[in-house]
Protein backbone atom coordinates (compact mmCIF):
# COMPACT_ATOMS: atom_id res chain seq x y z
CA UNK A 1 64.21 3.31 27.03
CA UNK A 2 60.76 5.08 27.33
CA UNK A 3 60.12 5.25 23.98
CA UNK A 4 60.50 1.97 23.59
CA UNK A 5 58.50 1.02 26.42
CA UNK A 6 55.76 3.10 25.40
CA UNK A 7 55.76 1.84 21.24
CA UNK A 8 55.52 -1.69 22.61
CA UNK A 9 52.25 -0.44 24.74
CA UNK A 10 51.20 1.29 22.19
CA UNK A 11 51.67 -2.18 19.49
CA UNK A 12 50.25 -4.36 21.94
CA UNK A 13 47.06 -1.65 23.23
CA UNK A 14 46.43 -1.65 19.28
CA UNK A 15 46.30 -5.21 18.47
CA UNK A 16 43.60 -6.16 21.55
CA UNK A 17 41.81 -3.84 20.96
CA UNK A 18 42.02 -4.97 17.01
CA UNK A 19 41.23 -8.41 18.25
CA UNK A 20 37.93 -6.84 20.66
CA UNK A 21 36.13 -5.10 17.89
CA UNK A 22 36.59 -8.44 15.00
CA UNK A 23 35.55 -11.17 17.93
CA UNK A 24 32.46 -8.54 18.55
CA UNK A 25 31.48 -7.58 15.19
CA UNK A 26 31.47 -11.63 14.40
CA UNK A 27 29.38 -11.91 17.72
CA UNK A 28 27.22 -9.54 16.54
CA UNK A 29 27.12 -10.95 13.28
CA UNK A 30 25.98 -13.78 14.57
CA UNK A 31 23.44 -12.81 16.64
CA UNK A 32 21.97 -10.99 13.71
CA UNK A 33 22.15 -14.21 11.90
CA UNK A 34 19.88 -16.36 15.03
CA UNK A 35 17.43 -12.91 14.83
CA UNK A 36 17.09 -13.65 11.27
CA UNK A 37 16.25 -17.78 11.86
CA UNK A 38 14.01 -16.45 14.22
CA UNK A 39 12.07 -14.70 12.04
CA UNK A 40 11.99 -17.31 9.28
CA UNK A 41 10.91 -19.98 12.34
CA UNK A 42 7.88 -18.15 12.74
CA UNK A 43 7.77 -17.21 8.58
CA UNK A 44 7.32 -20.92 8.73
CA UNK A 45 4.45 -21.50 10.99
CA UNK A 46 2.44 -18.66 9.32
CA UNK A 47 2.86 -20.58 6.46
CA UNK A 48 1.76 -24.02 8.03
CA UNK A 49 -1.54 -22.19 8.76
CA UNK A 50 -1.54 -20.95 5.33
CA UNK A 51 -1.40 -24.31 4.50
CA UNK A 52 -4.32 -25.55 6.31
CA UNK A 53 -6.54 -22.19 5.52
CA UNK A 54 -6.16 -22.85 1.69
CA UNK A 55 -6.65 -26.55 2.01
CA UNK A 56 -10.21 -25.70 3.94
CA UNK A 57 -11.16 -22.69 1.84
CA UNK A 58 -10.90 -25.10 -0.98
CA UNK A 59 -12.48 -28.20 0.31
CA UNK A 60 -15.88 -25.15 0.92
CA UNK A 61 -15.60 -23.19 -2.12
CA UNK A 62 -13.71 -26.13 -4.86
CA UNK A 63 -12.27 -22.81 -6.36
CA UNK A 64 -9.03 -24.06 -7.49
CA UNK A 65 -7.14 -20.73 -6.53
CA UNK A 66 -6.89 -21.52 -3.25
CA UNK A 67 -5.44 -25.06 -4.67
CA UNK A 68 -2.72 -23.13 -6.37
CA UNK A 69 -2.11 -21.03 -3.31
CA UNK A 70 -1.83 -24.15 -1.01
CA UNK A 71 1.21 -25.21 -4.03
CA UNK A 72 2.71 -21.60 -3.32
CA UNK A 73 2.50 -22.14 0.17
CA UNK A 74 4.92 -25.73 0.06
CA UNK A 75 7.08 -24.07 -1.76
CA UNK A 76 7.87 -21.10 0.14
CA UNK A 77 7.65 -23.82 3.38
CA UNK A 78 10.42 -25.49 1.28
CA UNK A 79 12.21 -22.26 0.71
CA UNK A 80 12.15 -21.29 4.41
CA UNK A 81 13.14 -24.31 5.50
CA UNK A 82 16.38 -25.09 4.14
CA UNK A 83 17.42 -21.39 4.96
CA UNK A 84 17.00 -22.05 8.19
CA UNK A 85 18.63 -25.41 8.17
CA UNK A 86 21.47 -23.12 6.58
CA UNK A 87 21.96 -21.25 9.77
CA UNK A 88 21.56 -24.22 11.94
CA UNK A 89 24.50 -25.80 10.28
CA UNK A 90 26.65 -22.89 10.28
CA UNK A 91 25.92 -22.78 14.49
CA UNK A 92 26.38 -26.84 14.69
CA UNK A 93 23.50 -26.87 16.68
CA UNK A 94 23.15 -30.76 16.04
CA UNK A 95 19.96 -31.08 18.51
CA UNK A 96 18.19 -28.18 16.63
CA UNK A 97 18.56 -29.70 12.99
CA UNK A 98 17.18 -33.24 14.88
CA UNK A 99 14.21 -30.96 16.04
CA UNK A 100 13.71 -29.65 12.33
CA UNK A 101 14.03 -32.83 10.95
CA UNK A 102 11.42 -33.64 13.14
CA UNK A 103 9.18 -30.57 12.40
CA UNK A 104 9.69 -31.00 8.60
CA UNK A 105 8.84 -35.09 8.88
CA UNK A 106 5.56 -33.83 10.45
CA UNK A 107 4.74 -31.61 8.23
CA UNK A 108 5.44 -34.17 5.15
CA UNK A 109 2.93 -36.23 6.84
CA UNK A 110 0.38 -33.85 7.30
CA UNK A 111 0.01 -33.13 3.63
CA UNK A 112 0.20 -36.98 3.04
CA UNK A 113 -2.30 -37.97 5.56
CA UNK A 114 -4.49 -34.48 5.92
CA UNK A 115 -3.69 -32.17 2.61
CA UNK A 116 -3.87 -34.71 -0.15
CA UNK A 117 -6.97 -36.71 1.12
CA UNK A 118 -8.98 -33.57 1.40
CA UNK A 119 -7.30 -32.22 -2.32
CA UNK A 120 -8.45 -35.51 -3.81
CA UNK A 121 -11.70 -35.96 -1.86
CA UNK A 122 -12.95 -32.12 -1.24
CA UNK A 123 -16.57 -33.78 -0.65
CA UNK A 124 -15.41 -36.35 1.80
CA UNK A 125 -16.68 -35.97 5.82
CA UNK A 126 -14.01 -34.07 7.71
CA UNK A 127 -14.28 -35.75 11.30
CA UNK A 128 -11.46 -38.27 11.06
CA UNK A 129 -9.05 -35.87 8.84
CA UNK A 130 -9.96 -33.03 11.76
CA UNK A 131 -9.06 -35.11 14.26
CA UNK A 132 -5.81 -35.90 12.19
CA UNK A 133 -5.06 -32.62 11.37
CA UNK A 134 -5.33 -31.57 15.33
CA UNK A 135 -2.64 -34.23 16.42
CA UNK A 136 -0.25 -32.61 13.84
CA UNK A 137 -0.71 -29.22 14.73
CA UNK A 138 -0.32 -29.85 18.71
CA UNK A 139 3.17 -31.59 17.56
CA UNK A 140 4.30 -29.47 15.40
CA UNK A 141 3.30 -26.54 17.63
CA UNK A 142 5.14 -28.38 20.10
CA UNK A 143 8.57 -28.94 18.30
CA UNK A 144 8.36 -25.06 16.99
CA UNK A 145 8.50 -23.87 20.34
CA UNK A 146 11.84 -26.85 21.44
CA UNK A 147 13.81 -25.11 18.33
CA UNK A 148 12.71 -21.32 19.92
CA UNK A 149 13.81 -22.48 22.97
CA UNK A 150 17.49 -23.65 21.13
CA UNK A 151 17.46 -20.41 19.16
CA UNK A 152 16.57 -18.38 22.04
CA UNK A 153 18.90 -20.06 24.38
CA UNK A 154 21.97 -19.29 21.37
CA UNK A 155 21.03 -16.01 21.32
CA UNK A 156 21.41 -15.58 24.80
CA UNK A 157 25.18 -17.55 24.85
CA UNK A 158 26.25 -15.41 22.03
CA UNK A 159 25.21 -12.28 23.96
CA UNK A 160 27.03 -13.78 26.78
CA UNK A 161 29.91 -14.61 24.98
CA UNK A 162 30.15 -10.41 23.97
CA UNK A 163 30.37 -9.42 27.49
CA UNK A 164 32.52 -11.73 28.94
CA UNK A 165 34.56 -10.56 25.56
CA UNK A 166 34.07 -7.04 27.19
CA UNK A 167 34.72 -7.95 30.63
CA UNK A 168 37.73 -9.56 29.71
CA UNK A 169 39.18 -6.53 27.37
CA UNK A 170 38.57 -4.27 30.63
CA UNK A 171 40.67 -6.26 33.16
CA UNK A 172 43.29 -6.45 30.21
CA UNK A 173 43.30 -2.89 29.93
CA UNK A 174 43.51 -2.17 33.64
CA UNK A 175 46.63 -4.42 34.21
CA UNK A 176 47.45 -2.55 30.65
CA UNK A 177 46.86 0.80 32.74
CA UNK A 178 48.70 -0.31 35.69
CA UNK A 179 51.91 -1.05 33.73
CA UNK A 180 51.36 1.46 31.10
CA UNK A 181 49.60 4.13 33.29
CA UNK A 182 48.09 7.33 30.94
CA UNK A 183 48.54 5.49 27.59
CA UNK A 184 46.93 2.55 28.88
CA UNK A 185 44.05 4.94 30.13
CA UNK A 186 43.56 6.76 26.76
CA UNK A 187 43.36 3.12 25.06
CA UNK A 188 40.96 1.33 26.93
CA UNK A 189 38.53 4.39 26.63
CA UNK A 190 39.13 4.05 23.30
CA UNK A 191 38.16 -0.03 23.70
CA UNK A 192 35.02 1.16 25.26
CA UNK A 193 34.22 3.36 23.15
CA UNK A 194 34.31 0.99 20.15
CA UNK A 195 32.77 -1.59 21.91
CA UNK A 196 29.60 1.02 22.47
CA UNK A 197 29.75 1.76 19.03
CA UNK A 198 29.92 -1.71 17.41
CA UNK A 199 26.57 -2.08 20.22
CA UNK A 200 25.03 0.84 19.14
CA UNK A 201 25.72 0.21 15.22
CA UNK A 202 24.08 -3.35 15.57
CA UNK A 203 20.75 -2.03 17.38
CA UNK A 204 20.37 0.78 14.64
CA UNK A 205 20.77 -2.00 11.67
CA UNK A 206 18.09 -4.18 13.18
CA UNK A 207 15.68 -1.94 13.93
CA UNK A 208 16.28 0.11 10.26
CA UNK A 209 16.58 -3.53 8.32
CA UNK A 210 12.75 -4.20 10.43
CA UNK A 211 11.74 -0.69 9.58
CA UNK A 212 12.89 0.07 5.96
CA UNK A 213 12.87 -3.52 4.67
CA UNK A 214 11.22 -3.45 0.89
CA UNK A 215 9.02 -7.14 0.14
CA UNK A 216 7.09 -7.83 -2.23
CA UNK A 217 3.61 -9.67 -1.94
CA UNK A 218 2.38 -12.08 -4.36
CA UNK A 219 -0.08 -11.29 -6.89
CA UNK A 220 -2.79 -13.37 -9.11
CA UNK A 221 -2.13 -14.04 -12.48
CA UNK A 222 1.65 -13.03 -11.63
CA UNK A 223 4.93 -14.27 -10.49
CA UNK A 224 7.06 -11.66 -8.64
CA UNK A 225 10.37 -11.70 -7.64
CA UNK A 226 12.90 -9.12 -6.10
CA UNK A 227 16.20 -8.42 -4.68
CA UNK A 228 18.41 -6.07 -2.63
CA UNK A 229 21.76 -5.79 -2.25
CA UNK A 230 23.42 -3.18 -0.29
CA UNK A 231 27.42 -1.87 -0.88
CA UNK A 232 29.34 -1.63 1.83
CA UNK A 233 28.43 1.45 4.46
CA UNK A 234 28.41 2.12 7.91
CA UNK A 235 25.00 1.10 8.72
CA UNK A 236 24.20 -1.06 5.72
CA UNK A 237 21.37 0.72 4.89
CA UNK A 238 20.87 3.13 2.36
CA UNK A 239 17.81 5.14 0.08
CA UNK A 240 16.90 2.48 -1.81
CA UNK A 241 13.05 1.17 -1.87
CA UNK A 242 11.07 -1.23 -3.77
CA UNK A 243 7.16 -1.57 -2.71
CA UNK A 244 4.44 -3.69 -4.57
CA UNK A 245 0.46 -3.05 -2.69
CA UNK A 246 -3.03 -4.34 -3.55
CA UNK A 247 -5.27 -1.33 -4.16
CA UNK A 248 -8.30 -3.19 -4.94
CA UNK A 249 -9.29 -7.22 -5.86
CA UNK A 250 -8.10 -6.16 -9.76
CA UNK A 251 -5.16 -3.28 -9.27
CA UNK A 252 -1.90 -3.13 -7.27
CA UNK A 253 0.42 -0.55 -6.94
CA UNK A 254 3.92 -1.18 -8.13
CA UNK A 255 6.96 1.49 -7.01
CA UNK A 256 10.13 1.62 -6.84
CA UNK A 257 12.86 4.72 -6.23
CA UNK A 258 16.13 5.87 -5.48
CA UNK A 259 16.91 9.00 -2.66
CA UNK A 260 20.11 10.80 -3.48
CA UNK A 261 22.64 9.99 -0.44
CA UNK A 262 23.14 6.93 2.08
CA UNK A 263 23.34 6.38 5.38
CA UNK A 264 20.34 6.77 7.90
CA UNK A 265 18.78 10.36 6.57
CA UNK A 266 18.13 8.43 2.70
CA UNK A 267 16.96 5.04 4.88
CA UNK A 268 14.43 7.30 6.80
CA UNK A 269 13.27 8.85 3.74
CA UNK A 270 12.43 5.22 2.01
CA UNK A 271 10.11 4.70 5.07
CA UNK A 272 7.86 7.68 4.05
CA UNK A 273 8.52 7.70 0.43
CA UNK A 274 6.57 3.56 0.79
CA UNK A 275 4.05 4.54 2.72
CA UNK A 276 2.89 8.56 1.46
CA UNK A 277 2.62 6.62 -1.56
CA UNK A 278 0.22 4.38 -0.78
CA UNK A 279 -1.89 6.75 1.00
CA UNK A 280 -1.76 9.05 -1.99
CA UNK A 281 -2.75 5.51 -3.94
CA UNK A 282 -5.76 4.70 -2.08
CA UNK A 283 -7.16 8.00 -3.28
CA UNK A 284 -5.96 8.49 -6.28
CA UNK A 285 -5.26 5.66 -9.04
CA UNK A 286 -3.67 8.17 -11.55
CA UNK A 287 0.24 7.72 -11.52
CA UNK A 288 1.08 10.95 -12.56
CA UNK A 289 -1.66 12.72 -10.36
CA UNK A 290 -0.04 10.32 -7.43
CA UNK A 291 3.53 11.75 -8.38
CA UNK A 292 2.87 15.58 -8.19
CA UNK A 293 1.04 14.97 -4.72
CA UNK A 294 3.75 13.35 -3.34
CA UNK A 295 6.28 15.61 -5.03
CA UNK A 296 4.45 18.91 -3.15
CA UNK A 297 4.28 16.90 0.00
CA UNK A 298 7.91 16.26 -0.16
CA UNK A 299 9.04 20.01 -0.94
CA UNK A 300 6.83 20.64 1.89
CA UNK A 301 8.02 17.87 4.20
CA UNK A 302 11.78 17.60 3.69
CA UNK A 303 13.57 20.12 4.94
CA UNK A 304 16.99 18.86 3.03
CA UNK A 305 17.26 21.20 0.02
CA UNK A 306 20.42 18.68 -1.16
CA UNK A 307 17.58 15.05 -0.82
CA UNK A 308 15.93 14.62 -5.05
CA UNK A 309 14.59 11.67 -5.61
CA UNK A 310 13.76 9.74 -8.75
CA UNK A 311 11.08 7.48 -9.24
CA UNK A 312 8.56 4.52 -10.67
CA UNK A 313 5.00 4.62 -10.09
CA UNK A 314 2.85 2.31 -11.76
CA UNK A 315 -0.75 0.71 -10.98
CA UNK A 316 -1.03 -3.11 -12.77
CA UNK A 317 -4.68 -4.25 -13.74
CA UNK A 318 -3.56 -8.09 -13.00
CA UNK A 319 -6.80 -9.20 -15.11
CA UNK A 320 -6.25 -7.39 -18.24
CA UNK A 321 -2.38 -6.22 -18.12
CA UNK A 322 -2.68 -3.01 -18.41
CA UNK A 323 0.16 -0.78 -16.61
CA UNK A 324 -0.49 2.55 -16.08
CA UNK A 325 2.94 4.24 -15.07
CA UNK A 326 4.88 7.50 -14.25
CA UNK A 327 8.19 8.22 -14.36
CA UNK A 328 9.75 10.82 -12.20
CA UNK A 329 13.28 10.87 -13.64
CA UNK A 330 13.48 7.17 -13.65
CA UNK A 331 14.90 5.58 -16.53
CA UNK A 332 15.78 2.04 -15.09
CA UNK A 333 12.09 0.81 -15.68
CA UNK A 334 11.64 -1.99 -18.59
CA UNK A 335 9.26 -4.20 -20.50
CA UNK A 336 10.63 -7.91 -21.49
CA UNK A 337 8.49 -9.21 -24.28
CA UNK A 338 9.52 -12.02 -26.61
CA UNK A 339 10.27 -9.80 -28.94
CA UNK A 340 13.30 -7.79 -26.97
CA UNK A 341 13.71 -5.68 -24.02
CA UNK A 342 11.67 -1.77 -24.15
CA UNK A 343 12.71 0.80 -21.62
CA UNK A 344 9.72 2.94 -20.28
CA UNK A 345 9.75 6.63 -20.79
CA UNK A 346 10.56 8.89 -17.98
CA UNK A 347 7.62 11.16 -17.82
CA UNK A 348 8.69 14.03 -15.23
CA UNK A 349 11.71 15.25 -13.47
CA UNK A 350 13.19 13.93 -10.48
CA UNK A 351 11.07 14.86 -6.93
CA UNK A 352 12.00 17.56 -4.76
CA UNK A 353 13.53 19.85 -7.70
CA UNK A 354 10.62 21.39 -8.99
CA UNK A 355 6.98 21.52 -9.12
CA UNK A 356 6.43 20.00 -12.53
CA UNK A 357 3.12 18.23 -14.29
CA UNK A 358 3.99 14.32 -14.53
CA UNK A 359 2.55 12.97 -17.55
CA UNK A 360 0.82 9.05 -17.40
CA UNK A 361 1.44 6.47 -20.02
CA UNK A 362 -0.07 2.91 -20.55
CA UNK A 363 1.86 -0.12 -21.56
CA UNK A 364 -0.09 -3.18 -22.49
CA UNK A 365 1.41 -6.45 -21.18
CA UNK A 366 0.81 -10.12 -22.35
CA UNK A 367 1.16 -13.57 -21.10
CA UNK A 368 5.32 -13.79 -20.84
CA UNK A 369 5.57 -10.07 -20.86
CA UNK A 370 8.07 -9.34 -17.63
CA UNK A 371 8.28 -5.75 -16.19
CA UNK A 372 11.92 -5.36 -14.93
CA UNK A 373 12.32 -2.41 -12.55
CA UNK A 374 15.30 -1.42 -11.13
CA UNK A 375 17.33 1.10 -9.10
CA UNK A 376 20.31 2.61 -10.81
CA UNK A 377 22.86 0.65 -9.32
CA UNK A 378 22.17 -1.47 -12.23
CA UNK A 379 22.84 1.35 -14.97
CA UNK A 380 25.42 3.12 -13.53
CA UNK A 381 27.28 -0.16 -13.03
CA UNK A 382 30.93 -0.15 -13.88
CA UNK A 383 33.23 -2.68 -14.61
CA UNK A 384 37.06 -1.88 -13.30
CA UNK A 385 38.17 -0.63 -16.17
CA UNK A 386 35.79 2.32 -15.56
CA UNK A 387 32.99 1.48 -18.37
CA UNK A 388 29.45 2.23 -17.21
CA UNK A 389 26.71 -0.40 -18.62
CA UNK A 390 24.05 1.96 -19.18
CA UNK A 391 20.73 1.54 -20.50
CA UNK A 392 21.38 -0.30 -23.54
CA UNK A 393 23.97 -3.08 -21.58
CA UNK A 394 21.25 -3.42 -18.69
CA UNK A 395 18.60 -4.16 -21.61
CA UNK A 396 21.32 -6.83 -22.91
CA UNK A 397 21.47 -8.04 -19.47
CA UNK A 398 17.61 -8.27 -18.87
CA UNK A 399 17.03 -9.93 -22.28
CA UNK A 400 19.40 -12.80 -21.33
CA UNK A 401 18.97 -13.42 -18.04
CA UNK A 402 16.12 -16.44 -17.30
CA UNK A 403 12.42 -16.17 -17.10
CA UNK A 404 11.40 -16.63 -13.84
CA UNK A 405 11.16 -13.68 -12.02
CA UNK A 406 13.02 -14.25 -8.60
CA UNK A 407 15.89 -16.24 -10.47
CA UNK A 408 16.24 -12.78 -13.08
CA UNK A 409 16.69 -10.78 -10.24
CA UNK A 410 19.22 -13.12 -8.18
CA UNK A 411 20.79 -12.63 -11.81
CA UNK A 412 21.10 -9.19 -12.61
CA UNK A 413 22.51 -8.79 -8.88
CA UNK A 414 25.43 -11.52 -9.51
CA UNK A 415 26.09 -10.18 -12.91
CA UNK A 416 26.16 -6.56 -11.15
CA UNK A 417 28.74 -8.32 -8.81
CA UNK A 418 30.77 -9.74 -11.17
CA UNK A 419 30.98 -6.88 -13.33
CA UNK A 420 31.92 -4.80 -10.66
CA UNK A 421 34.57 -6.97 -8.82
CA UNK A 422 32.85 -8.48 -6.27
CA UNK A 423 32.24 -5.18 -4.76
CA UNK A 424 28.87 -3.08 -5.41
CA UNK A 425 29.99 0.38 -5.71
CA UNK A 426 26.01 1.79 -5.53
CA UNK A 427 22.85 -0.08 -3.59
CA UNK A 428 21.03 -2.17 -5.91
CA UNK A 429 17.24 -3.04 -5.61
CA UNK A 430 15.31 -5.19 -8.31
CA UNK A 431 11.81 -6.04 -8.51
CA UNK A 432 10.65 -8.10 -11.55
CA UNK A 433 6.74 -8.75 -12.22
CA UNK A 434 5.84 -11.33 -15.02
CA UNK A 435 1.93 -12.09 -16.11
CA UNK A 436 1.12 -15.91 -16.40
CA UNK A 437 -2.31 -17.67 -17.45
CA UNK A 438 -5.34 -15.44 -16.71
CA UNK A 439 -3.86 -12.38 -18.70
CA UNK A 440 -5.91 -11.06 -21.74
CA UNK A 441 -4.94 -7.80 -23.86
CA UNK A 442 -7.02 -5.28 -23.94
């Protein structure tokens, strides 16, 4: 009979506290999700002032770069936008999406009554379109901080909604303990200590995903585009890192790498791998020369004799096209040309083996040329029958995949997917560069 008693306590202690951790991890999820909308809320009004900046600087100065940025500017307010009317949707938070439609009606107006007058009239006196412009801001100021409040106050309810979870799982597990006595003891410790876990899990991802995040900034003369995608893990993070950094008005530094291992210890490493390189950068503009000072500062630095990493340094002169690169044992670095697809040479071992010379080469690039740099989740792809794609399938894959930057990298990730089942087996981080009008060869 006391078996089983104790096998139906033991079924039933099993599937709450099944039920407890998938309610909180979609909580969580969640809650991530609002964090995120946050963010792209206020993405959104930094790029409304952007907006306004580029339509004044331009309006003083009649340089038409500041036209083209004001362009970039809608369309990244357009991009932003619908992501966040995305997440909206997916909460049903009907008065929120009224309060966007709002704030996005506003802003359509603005650049009717405001932007475009002062595009098509730079000369005209700015009184009345000041006084125009003001009234917008103060309202759309004003509706930014109603959907805040919304956000905010969903933020809050889902937090809510977590405890009471919580609170609820306890006094389950108490009458649980009552009835069940030790075994219903030993379970709802074990509750708790998921439920601490699944807490302490989010707080790390949001705080690495802030930390260790790899973006790209825009560039003149360039369109840029990147992507990440992470396989599954426990923290979602892993040693993947993509950086792009303006050195000067003419030269930006371009890296990107991969740190042997996952987890936190390769997602702590990305941190200093981004920024040791761009302090080495601002000193020195010779890749190779940057490579073997970071390499010695890593032997030095890292005390994890098992932690290599491999990779990409280049500087890109954005008026001529020159790239100046070195290659530290990484071979997923390409040049798209009309022509075909050229892999760059690897110039120097992997970092933290040895304490080897890194040579420098220079690739010329030309209006359409692309350079396609990637981690080697793309190479060491393999489709379920076990066949890896290598270098000459991801240089199929590059050559057919579209033009525009962003899109080719949203496309080599799918394809990754898809060749792969659905399921990454390796991180994968792309960052594509491609030279537009302004380029000459030198």
């Amino acid at each position: 009979m006391w078996p089983a008693i104790l096998a139906v306590g033991l079924i039933l202690v099993v599937f709450v506290a099944f039920q407890v951790r998938a309610h909180i991890a979609d909580t969580f999820a969640r809650q991530r999700a609002i964090q995120q909308t946050q963010l792209r809320l206020e993405e959104l009004l930094r790029l409304e002032i952007g907006e306004q900046n580029f339509i004044r600087a331009y309006t003083i100065t009649k340089d038409p770069f500041y036209r083209q940025q004001y362009e970039a500017s809608v369309r990244q307010f357009s991009d932003g936008e619908a992501s966040i009317r995305r997440e909206l949707e997916s909460e049903d938070l009907a008065a929120t999406i009224g309060s966007m439609d709002e704030y996005s009606s506003a802003q359509s107006d603005w650049r009717r009554e405001v932007a475009q007058p002062m595009l098509e009239h730079p000369n005209a006196k700015p009184s009345d379109i000041d006084k125009r412009n003001k009234i917008y801001s103060d309202y759309e100021e004003q509706i930014a901080n109603a959907i805040r409040v919304d956000l905010a106050g969903r933020n809050r309810q889902l937090a809510s909604d977590a405890v009471r979870q919580l609170n609820r799982t306890l006094w389950v597990s108490a009458l649980l303990f009552l009835f069940f006595g030790v075994l219903a003891i030993t379970f709802n410790a074990l509750g708790a200590r998921l439920g601490r876990k699944l807490q302490r899990e989010r707080m790390t991802t949001d705080i690495l995903q802030r930390a260790f995040r790899s973006e790209h900034i825009e560039l003149p003369n360039c369109l840029v585009g990147s992507a990440y995608a992470a396989a599954r893990s426990n923290l979602a993070v892993g040693g993947d890192v993509f950086d792009m950094y303006r050195l000067s008005d003419t030269l930006a530094l371009i890296l990107i790498a991969d740190v042997s291992g996952k987890g936190v210890d390769a997602a702590v490493l990305t941190a200093f791998i981004k920024f040791t390189i761009r302090g080495i950068a601002l000193r020195r503009r010779d890749p190779g020369a940057i490579l073997a000072e970071f390499n010695t500062a890593f032997s030095h630095t890292v005390d994890n004799p098992y932690l290599f990493v491999s990779m990409f340094v280049g500087v890109l002169d954005i008026e001529s096209g020159a790239l100046r690169y070195a290659s530290a044992g990484h071979d997923s670095a390409f040049v798209r040309r009309s022509s075909g697809v050229q892999q760059l040479a690897v110039t120097g071992p992997v970092l933290g083996v040895m304490e080897e010379p890194f040579g420098t080469q220079i690739v010329h690039l030309t209006e359409g040329d692309m350079v396609v740099l990637a981690t080697d989740g793309l190479t060491e792809a393999r489709s379920r029958r076990g066949e890896m794609l290598g270098e000459t399938g991801a240089m199929e894959m590059i050559e057919h995949s579209s033009q525009e930057p962003q899109r080719l990298a949203d496309e080599l990730v799918a394809k990754v997917r898809a060749l792969e089942g659905n399921q990454l087996r390796d991180d994968l981080a792309i960052l594509a560069i491609r030279l537009h009008a302004g380029t000459e060869h030198v």
